[in-house]
N, C-alpha and C. Protein backbone atom coordinates (compact mmCIF):
# COMPACT_ATOMS: atom_id res chain seq x y z
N UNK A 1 -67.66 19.82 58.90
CA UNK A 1 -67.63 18.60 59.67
C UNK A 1 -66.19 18.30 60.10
N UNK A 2 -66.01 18.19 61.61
CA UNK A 2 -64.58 17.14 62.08
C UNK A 2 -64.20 16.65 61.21
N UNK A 3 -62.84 16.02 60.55
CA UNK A 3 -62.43 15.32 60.42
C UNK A 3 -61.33 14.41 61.52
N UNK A 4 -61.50 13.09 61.28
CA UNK A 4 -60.31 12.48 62.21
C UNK A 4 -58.67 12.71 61.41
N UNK A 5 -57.85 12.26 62.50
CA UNK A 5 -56.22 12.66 62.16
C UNK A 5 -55.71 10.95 62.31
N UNK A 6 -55.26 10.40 61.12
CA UNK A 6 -54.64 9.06 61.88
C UNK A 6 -53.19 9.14 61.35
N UNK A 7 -52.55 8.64 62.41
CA UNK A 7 -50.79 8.47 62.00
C UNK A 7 -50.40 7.22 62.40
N UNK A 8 -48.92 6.85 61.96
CA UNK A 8 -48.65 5.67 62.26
C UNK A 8 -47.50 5.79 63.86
N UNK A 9 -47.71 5.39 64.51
CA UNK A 9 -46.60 5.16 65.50
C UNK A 9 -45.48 4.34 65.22
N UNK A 10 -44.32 4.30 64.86
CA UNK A 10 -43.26 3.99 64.88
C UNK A 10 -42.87 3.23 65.17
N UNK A 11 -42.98 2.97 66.79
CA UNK A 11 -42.35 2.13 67.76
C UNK A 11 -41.18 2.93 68.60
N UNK A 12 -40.22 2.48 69.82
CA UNK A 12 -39.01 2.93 69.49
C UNK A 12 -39.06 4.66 70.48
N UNK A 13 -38.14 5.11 70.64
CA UNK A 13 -38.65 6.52 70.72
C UNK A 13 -38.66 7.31 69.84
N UNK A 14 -39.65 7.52 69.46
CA UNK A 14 -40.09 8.59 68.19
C UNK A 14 -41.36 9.64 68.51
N UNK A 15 -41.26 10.77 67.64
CA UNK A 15 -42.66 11.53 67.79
C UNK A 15 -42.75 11.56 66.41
N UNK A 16 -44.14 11.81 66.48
CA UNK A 16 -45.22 11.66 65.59
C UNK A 16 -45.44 13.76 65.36
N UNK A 17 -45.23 14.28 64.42
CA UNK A 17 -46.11 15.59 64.33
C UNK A 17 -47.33 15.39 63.36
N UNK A 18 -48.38 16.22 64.11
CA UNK A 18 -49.32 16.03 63.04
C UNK A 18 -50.10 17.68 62.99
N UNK A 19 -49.82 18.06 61.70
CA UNK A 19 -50.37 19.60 61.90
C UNK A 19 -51.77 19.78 61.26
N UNK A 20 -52.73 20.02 62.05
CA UNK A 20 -54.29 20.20 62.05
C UNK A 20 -54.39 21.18 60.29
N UNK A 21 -55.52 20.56 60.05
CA UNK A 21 -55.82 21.54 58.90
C UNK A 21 -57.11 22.57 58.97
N UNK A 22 -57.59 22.35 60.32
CA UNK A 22 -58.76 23.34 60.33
C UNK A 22 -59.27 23.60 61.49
N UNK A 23 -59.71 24.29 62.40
CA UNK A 23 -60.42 24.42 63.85
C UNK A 23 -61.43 23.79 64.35
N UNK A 24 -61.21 22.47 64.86
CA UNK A 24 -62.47 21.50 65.56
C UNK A 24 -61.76 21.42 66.90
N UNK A 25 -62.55 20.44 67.69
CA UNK A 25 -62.28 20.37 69.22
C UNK A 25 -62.08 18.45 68.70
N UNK A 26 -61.45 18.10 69.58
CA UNK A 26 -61.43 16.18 69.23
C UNK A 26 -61.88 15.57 70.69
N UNK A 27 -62.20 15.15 70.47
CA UNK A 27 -63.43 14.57 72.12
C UNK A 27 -62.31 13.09 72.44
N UNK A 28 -61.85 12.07 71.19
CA UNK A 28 -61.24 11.24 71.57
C UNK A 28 -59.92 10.68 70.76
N UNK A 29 -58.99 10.38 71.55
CA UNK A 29 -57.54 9.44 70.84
C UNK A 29 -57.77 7.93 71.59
N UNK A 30 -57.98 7.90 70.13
CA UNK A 30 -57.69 5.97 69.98
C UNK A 30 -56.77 5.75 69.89
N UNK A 31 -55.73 4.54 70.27
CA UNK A 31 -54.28 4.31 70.19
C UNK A 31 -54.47 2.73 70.16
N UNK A 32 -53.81 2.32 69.22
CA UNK A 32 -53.81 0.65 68.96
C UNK A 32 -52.31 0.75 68.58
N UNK A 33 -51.51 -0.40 69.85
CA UNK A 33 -50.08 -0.72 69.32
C UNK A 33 -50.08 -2.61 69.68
N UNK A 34 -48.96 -2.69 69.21
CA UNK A 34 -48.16 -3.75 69.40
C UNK A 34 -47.60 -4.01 70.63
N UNK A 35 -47.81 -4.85 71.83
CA UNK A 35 -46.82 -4.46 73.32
C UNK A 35 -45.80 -5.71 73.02
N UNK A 36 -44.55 -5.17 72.20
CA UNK A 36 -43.19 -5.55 72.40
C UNK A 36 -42.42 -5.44 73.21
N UNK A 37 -42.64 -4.22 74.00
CA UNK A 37 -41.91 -4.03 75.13
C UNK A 37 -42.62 -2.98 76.07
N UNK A 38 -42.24 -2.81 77.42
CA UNK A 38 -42.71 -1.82 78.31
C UNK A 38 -42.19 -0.03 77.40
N UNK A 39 -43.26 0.65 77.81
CA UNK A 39 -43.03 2.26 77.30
C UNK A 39 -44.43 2.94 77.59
N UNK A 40 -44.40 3.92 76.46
CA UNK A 40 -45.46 5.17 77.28
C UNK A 40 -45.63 5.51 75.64
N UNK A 41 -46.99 6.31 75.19
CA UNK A 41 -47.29 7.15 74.28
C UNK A 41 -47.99 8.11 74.76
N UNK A 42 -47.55 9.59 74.41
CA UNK A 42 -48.23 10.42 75.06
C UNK A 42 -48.38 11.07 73.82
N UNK A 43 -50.10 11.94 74.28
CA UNK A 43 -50.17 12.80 73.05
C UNK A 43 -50.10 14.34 73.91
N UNK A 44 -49.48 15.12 72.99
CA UNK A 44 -49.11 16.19 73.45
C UNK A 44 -49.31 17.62 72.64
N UNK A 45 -48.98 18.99 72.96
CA UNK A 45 -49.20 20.22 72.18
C UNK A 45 -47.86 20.50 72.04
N UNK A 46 -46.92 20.02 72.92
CA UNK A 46 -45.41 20.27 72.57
C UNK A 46 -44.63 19.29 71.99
N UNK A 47 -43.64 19.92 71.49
CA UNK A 47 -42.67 19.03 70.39
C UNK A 47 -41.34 17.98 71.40
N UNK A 48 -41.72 18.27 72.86
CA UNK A 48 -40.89 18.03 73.54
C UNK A 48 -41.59 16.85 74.37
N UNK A 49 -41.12 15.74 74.05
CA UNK A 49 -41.47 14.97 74.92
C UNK A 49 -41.61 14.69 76.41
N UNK A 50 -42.64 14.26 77.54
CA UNK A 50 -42.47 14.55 78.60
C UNK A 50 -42.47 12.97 79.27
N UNK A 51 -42.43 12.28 78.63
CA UNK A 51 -42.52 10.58 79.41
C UNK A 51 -41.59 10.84 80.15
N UNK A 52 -41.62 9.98 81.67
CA UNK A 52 -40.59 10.00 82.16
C UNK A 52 -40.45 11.04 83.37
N UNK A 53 -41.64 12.31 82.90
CA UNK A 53 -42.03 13.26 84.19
C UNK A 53 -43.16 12.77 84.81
N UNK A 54 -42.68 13.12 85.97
CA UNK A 54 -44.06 12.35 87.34
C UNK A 54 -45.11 13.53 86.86
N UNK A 55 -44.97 14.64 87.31
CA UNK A 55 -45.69 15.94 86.66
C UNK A 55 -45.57 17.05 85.25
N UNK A 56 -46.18 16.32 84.52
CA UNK A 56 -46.05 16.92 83.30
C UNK A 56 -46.63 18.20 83.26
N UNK A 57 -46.02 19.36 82.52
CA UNK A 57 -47.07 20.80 82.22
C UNK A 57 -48.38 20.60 81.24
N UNK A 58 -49.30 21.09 81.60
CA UNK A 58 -50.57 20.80 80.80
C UNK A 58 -50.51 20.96 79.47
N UNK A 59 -49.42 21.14 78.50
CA UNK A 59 -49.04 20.48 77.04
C UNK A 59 -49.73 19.22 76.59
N UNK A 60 -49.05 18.23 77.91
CA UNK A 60 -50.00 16.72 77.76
C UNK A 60 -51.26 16.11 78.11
N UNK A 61 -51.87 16.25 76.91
CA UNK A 61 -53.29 16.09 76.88
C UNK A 61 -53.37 14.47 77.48
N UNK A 62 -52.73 13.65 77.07
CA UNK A 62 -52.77 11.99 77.61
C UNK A 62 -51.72 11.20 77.37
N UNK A 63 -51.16 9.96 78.76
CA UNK A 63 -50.34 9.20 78.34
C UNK A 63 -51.25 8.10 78.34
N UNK A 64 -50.49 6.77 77.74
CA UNK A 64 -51.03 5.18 77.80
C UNK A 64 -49.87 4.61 78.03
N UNK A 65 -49.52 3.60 78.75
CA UNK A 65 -48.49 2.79 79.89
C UNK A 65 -48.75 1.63 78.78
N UNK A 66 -47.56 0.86 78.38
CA UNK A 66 -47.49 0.03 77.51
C UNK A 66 -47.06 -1.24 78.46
N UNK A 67 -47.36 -2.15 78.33
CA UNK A 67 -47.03 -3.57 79.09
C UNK A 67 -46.59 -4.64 78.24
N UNK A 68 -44.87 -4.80 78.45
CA UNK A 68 -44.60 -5.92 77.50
C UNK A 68 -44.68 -6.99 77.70
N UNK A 69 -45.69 -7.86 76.44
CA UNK A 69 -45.93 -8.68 76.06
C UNK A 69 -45.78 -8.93 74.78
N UNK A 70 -44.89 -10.27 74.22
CA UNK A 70 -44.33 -10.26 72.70
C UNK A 70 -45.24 -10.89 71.85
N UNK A 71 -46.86 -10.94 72.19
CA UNK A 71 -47.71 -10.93 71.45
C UNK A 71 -48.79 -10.99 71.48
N UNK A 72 -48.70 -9.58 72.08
CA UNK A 72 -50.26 -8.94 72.31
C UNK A 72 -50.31 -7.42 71.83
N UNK A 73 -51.43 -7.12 71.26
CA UNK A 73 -51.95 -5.99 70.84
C UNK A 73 -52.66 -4.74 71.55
N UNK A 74 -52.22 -3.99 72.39
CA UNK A 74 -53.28 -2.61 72.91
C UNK A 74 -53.99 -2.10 72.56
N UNK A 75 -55.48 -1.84 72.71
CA UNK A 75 -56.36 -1.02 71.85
C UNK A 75 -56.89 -0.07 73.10
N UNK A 76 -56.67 1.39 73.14
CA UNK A 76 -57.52 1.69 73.76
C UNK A 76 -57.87 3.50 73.18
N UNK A 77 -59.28 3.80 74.12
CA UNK A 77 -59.99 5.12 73.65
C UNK A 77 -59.81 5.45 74.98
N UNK A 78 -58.99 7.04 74.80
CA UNK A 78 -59.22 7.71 75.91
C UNK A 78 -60.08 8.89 75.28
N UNK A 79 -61.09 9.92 76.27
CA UNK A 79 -61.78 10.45 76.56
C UNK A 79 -61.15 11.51 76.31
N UNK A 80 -60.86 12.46 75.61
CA UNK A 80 -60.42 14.23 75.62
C UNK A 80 -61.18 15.27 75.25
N UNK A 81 -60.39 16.51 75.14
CA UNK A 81 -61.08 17.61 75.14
C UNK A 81 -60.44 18.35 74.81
N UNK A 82 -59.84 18.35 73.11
CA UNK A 82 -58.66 19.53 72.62
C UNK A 82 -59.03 20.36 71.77
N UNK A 83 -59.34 21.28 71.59
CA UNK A 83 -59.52 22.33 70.30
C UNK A 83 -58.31 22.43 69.82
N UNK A 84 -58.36 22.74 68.89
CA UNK A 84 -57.24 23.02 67.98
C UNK A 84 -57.54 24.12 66.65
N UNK A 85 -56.56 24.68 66.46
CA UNK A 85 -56.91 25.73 64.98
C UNK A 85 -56.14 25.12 63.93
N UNK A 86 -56.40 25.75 62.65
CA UNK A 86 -55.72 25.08 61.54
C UNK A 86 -54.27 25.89 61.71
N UNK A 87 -53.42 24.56 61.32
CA UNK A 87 -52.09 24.99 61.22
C UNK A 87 -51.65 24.59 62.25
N UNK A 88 -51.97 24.14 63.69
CA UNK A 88 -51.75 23.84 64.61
C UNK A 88 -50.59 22.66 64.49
N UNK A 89 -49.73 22.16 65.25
CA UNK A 89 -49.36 20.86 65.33
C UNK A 89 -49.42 20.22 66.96
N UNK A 90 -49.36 18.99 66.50
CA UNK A 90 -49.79 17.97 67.43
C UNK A 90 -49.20 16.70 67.87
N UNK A 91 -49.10 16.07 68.79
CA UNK A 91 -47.35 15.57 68.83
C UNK A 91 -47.92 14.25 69.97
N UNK A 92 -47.46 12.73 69.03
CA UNK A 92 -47.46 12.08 69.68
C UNK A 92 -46.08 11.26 70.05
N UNK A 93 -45.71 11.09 71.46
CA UNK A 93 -44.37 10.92 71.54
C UNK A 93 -44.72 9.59 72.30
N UNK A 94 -43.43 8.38 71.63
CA UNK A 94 -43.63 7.16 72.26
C UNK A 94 -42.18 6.71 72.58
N UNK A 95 -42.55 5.09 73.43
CA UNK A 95 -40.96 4.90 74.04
C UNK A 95 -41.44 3.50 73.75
N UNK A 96 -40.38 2.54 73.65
CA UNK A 96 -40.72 1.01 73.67
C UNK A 96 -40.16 0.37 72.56
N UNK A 97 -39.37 -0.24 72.05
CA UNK A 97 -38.58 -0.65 71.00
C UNK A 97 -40.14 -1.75 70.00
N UNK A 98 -40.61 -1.55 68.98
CA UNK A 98 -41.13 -2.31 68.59
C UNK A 98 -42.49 -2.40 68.67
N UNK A 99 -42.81 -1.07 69.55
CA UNK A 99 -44.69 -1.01 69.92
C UNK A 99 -45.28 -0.28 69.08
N UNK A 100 -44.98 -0.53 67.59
CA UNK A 100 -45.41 -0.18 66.08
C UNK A 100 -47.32 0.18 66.99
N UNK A 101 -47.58 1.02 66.08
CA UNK A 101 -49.65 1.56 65.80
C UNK A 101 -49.45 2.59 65.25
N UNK A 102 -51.05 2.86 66.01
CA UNK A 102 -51.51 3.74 64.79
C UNK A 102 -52.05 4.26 65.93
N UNK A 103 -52.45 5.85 65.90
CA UNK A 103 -53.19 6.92 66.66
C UNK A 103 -54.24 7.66 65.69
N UNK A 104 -55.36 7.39 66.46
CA UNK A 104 -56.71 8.49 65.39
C UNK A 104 -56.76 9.38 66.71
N UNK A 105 -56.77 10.74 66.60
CA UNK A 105 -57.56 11.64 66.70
C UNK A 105 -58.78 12.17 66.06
N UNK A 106 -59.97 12.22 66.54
CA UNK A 106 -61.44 12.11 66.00
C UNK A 106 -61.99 12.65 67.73
């Protein structure tokens, strides 16, 4: 059986690695932050962040556009389609001073 992957987002610019422990496909990333400030979270296959490119290389599976507001919360499910093998890592990269969450992959 799938298991889901949850990490904490930071805030800030930071990435997130998260290395798979077994071969499933994940259909969706949930992303719930804090909008402290304007930024981007992207989830990605590379360790290299791409916010900030108009055209990203297909590494990036999804971004979410953060809208600051100093007290409001983002929740959203995007729709994917990633296989992954065990051992894999997985990389969520964010921008925004203070847009603390959490990311499930499931």
């Amino acid at each position: 059986m799938a298991r889901p992957y949850v990490a904490d987002i930071a805030g800030g610019t930071a990435t997130v690695t998260i290395q798979i422990q077994g071969a499933q496909t994940f259909r969706n990333w949930t992303v719930t932050q804090m909008t402290a400030a304007a930024g981007k979270t992207e989830l990605s296959t590379s360790p290299t962040s791409q916010i900030g490119t108009a055209q990203p290389d297909p590494s990036v599976i999804a971004r979410v556009s953060i809208g600051a507001n100093t007290t409001g919360q983002q929740f959203v499910v995007v729709p994917i389609n990633l296989p992954v093998k065990a051992f894999q890592n997985v990389y969520i990269h964010c921008t925004g001073t203070g847009n603390l969450g959490t990311s499930i992959l499931h």
